[in-house]
N, C-alpha and C. Protein backbone atom coordinates (compact mmCIF):
# COMPACT_ATOMS: atom_id res chain seq x y z
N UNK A 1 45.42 -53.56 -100.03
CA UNK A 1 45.06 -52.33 -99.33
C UNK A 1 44.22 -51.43 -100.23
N UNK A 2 44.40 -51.27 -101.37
CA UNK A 2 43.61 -50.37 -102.36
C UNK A 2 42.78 -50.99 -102.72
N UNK A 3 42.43 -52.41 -102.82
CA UNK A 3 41.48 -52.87 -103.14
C UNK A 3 40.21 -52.44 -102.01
N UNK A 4 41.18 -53.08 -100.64
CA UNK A 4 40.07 -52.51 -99.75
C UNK A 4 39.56 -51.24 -99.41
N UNK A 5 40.15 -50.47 -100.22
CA UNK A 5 39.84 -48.78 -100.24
C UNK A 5 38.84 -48.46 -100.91
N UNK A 6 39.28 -49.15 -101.94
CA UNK A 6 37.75 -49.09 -103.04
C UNK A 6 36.40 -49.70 -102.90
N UNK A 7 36.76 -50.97 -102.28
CA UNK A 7 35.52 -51.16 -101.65
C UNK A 7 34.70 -50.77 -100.44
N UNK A 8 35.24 -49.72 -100.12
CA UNK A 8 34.92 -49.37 -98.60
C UNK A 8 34.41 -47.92 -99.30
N UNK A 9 34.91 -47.35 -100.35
CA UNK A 9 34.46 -46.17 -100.86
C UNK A 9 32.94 -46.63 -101.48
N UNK A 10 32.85 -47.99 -102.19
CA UNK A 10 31.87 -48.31 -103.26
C UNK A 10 30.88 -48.31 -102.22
N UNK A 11 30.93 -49.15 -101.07
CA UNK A 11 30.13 -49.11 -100.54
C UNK A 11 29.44 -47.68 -99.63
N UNK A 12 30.16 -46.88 -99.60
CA UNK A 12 30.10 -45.67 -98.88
C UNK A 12 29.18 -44.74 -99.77
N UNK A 13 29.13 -44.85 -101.43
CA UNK A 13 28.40 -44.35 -102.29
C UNK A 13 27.31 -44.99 -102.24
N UNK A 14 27.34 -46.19 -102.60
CA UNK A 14 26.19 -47.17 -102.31
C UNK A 14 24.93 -47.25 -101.11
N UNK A 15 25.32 -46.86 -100.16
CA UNK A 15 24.76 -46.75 -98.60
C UNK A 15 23.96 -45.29 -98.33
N UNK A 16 24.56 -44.43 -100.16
CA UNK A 16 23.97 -42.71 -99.27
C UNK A 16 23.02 -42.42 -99.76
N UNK A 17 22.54 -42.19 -99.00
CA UNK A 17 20.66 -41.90 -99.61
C UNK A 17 20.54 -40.97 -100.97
N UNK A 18 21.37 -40.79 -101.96
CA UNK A 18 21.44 -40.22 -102.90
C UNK A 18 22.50 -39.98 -103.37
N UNK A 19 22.48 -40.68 -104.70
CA UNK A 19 23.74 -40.82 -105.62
C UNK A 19 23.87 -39.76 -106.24
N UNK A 20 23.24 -38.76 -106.36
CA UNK A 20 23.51 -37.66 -107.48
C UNK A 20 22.02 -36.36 -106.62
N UNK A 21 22.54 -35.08 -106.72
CA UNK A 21 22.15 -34.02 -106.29
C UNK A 21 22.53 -33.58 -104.84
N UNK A 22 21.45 -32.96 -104.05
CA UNK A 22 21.77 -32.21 -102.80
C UNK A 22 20.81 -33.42 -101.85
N UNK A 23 21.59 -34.10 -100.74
CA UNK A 23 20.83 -35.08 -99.95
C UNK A 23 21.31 -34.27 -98.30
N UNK A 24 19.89 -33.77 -97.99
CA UNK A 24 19.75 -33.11 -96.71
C UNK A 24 18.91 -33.58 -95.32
N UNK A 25 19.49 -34.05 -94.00
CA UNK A 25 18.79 -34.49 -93.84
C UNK A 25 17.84 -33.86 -93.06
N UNK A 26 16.58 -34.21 -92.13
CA UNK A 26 15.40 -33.36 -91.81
C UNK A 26 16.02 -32.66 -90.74
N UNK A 27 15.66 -31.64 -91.09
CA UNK A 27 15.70 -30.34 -90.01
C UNK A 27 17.27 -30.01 -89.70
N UNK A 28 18.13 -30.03 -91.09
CA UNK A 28 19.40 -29.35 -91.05
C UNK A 28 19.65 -28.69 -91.98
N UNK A 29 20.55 -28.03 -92.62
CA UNK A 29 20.82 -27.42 -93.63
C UNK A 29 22.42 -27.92 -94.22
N UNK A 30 22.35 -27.57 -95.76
CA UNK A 30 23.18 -27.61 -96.24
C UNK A 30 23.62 -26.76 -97.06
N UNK A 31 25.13 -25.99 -97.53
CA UNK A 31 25.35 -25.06 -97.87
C UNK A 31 25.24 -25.73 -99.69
N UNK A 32 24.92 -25.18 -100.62
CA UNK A 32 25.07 -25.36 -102.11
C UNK A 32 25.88 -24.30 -103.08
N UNK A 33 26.88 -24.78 -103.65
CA UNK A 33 27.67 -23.44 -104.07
C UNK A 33 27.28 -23.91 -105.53
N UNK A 34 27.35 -22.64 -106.47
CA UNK A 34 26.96 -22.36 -107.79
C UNK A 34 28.63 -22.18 -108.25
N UNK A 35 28.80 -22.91 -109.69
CA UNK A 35 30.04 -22.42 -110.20
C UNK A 35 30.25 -21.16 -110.88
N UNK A 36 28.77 -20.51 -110.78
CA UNK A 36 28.69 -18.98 -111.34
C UNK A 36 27.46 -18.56 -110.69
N UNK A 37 27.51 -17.02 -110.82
CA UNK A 37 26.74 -16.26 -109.94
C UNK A 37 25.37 -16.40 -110.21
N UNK A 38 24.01 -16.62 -109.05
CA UNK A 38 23.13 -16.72 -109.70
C UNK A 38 22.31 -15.70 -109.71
N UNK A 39 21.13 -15.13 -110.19
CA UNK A 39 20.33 -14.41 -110.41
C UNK A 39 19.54 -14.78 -109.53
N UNK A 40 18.69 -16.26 -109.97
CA UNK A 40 17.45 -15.84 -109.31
C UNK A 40 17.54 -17.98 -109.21
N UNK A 41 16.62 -18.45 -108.03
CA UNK A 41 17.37 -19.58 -106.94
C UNK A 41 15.61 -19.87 -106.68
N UNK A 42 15.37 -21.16 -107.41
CA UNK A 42 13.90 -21.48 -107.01
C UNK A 42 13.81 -23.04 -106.78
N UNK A 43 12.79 -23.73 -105.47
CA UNK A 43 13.02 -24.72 -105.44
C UNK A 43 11.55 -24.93 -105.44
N UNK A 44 11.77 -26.09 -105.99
CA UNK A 44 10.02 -27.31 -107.11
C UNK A 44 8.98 -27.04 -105.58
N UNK A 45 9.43 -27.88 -104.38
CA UNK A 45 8.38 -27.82 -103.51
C UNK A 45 8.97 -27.60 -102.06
N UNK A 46 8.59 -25.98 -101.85
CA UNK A 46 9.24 -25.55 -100.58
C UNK A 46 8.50 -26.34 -99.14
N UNK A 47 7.84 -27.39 -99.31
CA UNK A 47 7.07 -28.07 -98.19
C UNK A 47 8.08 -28.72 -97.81
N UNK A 48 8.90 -29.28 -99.04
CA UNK A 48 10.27 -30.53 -98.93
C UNK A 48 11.36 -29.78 -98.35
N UNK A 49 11.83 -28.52 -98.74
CA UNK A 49 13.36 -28.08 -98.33
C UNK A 49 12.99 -26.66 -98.95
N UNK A 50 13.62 -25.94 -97.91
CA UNK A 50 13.66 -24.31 -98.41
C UNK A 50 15.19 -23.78 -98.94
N UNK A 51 15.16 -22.84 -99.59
CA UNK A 51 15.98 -22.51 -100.39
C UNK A 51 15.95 -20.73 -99.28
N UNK A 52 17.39 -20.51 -98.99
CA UNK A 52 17.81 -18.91 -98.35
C UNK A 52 18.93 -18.79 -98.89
N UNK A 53 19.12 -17.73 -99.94
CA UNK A 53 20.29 -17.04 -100.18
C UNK A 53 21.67 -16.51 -99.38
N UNK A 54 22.90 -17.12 -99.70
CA UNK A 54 23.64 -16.55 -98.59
C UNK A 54 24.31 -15.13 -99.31
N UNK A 55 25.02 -15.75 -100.93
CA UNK A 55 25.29 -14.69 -101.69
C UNK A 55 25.12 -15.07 -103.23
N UNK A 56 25.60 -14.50 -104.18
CA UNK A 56 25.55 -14.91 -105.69
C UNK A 56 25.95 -16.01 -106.04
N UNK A 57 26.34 -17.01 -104.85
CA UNK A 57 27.43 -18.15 -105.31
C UNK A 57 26.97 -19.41 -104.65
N UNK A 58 26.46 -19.12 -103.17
CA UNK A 58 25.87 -19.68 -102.17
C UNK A 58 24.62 -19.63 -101.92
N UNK A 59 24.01 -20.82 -101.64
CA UNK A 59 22.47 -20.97 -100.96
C UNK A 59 22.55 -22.21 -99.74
N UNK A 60 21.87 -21.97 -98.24
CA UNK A 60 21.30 -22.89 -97.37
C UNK A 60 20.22 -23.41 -98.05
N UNK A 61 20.36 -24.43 -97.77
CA UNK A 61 19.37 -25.20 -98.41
C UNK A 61 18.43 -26.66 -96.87
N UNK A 62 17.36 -25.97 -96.30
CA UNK A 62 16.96 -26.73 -94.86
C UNK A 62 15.92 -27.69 -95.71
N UNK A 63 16.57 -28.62 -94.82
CA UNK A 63 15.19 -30.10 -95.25
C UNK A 63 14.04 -30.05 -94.17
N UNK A 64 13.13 -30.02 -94.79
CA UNK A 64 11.78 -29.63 -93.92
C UNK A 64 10.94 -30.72 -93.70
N UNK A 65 10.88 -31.46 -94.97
CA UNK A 65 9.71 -32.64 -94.55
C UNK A 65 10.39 -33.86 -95.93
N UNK A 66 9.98 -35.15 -95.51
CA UNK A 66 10.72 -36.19 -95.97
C UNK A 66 10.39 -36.07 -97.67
N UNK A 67 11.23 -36.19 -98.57
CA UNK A 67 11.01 -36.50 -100.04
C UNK A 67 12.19 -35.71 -100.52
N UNK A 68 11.43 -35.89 -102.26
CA UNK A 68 12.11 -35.16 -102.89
C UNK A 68 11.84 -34.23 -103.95
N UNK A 69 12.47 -33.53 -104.61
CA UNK A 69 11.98 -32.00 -104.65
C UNK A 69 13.55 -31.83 -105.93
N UNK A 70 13.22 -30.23 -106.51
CA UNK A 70 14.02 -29.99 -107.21
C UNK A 70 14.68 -28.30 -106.92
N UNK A 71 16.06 -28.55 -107.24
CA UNK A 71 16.51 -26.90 -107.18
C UNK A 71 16.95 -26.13 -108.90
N UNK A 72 16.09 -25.37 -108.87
CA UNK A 72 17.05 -24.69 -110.31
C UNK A 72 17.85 -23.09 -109.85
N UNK A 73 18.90 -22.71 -110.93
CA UNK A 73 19.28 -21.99 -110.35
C UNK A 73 19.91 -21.33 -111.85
N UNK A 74 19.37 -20.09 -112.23
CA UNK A 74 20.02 -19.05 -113.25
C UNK A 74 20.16 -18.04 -112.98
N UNK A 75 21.28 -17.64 -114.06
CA UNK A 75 22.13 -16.95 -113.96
C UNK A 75 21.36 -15.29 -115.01
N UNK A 76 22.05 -14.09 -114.62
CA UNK A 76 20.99 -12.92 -115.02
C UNK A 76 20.83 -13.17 -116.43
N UNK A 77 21.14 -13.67 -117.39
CA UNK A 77 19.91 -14.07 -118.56
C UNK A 77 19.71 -15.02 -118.32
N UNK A 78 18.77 -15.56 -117.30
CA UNK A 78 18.20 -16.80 -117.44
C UNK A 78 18.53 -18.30 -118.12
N UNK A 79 20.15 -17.99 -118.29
CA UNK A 79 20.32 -19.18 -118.18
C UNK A 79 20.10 -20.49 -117.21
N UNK A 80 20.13 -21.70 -117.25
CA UNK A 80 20.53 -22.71 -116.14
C UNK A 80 22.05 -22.86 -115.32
N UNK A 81 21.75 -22.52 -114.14
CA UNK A 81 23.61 -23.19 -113.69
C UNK A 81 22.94 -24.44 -113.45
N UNK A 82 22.63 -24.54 -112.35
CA UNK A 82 22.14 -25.86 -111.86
C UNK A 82 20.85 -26.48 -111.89
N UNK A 83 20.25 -27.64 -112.29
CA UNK A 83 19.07 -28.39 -111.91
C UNK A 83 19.43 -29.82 -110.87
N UNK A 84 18.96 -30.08 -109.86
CA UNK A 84 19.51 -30.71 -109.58
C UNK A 84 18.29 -31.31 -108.87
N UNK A 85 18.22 -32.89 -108.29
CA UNK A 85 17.49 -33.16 -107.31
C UNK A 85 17.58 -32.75 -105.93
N UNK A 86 17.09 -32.93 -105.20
CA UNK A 86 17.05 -32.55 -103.78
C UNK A 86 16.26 -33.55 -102.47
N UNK A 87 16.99 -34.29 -102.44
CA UNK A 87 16.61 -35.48 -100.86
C UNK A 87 16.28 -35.01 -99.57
N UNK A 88 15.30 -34.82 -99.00
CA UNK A 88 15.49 -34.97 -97.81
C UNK A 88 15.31 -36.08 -97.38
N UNK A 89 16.11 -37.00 -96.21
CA UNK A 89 15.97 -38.08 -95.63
C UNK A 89 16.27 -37.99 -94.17
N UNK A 90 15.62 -39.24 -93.12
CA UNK A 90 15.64 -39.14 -92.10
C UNK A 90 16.68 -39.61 -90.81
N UNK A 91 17.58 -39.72 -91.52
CA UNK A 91 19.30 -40.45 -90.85
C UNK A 91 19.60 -39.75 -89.93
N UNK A 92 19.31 -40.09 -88.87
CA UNK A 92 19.89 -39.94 -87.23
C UNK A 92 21.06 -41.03 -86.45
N UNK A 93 21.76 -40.24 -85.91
CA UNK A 93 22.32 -41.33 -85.11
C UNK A 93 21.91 -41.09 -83.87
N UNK A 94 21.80 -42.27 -83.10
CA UNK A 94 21.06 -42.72 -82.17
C UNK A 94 19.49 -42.76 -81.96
N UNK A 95 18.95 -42.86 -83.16
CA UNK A 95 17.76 -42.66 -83.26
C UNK A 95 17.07 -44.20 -83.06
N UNK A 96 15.98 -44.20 -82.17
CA UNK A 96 14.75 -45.08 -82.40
C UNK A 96 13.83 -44.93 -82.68
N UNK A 97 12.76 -45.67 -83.06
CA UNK A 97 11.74 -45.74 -83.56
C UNK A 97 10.98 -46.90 -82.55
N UNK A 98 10.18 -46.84 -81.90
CA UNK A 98 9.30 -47.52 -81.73
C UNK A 98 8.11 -47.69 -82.15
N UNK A 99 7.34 -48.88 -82.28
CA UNK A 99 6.59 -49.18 -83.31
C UNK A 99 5.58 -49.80 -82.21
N UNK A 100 4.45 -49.48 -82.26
CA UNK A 100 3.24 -50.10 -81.04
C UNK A 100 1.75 -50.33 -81.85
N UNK A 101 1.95 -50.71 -82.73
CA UNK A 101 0.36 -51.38 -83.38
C UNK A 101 1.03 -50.75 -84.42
N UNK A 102 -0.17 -49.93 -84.91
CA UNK A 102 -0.06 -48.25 -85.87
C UNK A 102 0.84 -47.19 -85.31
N UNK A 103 0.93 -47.33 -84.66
CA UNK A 103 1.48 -45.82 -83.72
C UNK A 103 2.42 -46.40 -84.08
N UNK A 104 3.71 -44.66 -84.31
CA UNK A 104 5.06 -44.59 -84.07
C UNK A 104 5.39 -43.59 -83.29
N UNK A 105 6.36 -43.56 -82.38
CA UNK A 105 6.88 -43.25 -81.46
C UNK A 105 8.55 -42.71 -81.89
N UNK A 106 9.07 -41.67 -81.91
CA UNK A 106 10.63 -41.24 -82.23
C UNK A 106 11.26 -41.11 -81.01
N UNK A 107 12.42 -41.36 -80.90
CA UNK A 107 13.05 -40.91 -80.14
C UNK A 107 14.72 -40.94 -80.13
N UNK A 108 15.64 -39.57 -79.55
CA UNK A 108 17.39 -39.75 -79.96
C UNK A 108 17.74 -40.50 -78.64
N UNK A 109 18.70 -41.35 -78.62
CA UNK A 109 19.51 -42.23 -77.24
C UNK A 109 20.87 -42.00 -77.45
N UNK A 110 21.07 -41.83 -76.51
CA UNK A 110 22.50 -42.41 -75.82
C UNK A 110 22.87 -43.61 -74.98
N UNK A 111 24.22 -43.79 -74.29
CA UNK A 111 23.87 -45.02 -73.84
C UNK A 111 23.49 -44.67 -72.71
N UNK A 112 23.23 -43.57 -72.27
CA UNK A 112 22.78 -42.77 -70.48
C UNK A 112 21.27 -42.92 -70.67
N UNK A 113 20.56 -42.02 -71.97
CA UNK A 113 19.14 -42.10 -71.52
C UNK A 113 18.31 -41.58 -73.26
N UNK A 114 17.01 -41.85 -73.32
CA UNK A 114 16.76 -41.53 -74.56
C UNK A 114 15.63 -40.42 -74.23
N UNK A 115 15.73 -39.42 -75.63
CA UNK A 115 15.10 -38.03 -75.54
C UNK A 115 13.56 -37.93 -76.66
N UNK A 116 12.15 -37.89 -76.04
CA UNK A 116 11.57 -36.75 -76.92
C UNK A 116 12.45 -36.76 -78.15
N UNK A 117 11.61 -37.17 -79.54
CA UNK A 117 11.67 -36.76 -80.56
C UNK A 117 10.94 -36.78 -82.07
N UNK A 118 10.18 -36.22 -81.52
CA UNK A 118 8.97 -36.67 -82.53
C UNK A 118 9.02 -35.81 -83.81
N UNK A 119 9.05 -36.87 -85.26
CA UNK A 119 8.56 -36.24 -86.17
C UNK A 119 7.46 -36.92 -87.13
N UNK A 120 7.69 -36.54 -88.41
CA UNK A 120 6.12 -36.06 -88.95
C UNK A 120 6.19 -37.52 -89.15
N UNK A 121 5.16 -37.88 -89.09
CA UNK A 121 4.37 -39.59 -89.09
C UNK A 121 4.24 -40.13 -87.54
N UNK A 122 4.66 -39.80 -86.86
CA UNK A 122 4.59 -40.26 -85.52
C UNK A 122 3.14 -40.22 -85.04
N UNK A 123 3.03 -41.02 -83.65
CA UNK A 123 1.47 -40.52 -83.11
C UNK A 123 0.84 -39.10 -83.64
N UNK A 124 0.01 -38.85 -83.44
CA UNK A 124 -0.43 -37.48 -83.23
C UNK A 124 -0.29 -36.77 -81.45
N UNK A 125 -0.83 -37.45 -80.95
CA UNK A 125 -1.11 -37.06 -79.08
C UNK A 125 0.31 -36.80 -79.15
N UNK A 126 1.28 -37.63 -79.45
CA UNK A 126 3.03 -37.99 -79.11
C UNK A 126 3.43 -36.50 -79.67
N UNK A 127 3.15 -36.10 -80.84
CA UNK A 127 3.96 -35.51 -81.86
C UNK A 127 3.54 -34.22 -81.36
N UNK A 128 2.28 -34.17 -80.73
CA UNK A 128 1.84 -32.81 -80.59
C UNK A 128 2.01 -31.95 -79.19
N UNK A 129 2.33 -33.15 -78.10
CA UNK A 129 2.86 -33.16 -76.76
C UNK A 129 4.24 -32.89 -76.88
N UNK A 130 4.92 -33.42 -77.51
CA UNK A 130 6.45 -32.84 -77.79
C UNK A 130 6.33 -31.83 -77.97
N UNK A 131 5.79 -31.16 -79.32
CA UNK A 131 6.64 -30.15 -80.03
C UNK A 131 5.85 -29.14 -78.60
N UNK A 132 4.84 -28.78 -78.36
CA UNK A 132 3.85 -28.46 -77.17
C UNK A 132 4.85 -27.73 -75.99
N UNK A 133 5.63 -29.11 -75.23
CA UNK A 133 6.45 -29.11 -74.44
C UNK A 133 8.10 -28.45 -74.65
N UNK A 134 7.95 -28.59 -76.19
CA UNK A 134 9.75 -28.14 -76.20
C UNK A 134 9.55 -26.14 -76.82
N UNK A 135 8.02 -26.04 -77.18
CA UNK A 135 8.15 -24.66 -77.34
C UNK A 135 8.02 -23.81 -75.97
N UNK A 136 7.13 -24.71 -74.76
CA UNK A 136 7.14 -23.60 -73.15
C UNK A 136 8.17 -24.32 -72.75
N UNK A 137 8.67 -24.91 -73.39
CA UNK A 137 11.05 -24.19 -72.64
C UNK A 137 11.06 -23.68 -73.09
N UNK A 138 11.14 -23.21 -74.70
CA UNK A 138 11.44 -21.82 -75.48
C UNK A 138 11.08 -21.07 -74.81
N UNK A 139 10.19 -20.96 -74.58
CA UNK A 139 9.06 -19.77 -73.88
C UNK A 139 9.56 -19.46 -72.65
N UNK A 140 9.69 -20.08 -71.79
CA UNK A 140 10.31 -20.05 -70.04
C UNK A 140 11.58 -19.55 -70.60
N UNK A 141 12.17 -19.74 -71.63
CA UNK A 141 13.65 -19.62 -71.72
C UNK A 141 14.22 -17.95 -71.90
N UNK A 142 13.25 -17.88 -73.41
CA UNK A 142 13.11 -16.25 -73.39
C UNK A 142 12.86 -15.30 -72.67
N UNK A 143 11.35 -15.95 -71.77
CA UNK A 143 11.18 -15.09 -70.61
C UNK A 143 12.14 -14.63 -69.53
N UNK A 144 12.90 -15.96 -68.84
CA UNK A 144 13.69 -15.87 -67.93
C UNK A 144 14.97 -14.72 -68.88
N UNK A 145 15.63 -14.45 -70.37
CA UNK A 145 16.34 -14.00 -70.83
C UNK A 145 16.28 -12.98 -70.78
N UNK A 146 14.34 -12.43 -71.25
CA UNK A 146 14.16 -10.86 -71.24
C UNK A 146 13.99 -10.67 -69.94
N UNK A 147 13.81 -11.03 -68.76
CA UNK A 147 13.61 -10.44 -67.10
C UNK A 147 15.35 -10.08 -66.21
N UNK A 148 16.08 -11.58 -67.19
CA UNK A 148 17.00 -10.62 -66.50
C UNK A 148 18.14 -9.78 -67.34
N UNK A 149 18.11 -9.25 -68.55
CA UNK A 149 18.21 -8.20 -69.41
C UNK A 149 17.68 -7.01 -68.51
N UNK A 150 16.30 -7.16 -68.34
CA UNK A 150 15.84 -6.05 -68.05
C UNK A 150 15.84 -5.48 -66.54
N UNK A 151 16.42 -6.51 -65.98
CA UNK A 151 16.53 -6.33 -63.93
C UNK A 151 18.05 -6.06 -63.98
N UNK A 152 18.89 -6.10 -65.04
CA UNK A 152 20.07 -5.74 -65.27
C UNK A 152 20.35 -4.11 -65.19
N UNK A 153 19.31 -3.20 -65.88
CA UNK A 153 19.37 -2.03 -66.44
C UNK A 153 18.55 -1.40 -64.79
């Protein structure tokens, strides 16, 4: 039984897209705690993952675009607390990929039906029709929010 524990752990280290630092995947965040307070919280390439302060101890840390990148983090004399790497990777569940020559195609499934989901490497027409389409719902969404806010009063 412990044997099989350990191997189910080895492999569980083995399988994660990063053995050592902060591994985030695209377009989520992760909280990073400091074992001492920091001063001042800078990351190598904010294209990869942004860095937002929560307090002296804490930082969100959002994965923005696929790679990797670095976080440093000192303390008010400029010491180092942390250097660390920083992953973003693209691990979805239920995710496909379709593949049609050159073109890629994203998309999330269930076993009911699969959704729109395009990110960066995908078609262009694809990638740009999505995001296109999911900002006028935003848009219809807000609108319909501020009309009846305001047919309220």
């Amino acid at each position: 039984m412990r044997r099989t524990l350990l191997a189910a752990a080895s492999l569980i280290v083995l399988s994660s897209p990063v053995l050592a630092g902060v591994a985030v995947p695209l377009d989520e965040v992760r909280i990073v705690t400091f074992k001492r307070p920091a001063a001042t919280v800078y990351m190598g390439n904010p294209m990869i993952a942004e860095v937002t302060p929560i307090d002296a101890r804490h930082v969100y840390v959002l994965g923005k675009n696929f790679g990797t990148t670095n976080i440093i983090a000192l303390d008010g004399n400029g010491k180092p607390i942390i250097s660390d790497q920083v992953t973003v990777f693209g691990q979805r569940t239920g995710a496909v990929t379709l593949q049609r020559g050159i073109a890629q195609y994203n998309y999330n499934c269930t076993a009911a039906h699969c959704e729109a989901y395009a990110v960066t490497g995908d078609e262009t027409t694809y990638f740009q029709g999505t995001h296109t389409e999911i900002q006028t719902h935003e848009d219809l969404g807000s609108k319909a929010a501020t009309a009846s806010v305001a047919s309220s009063h």
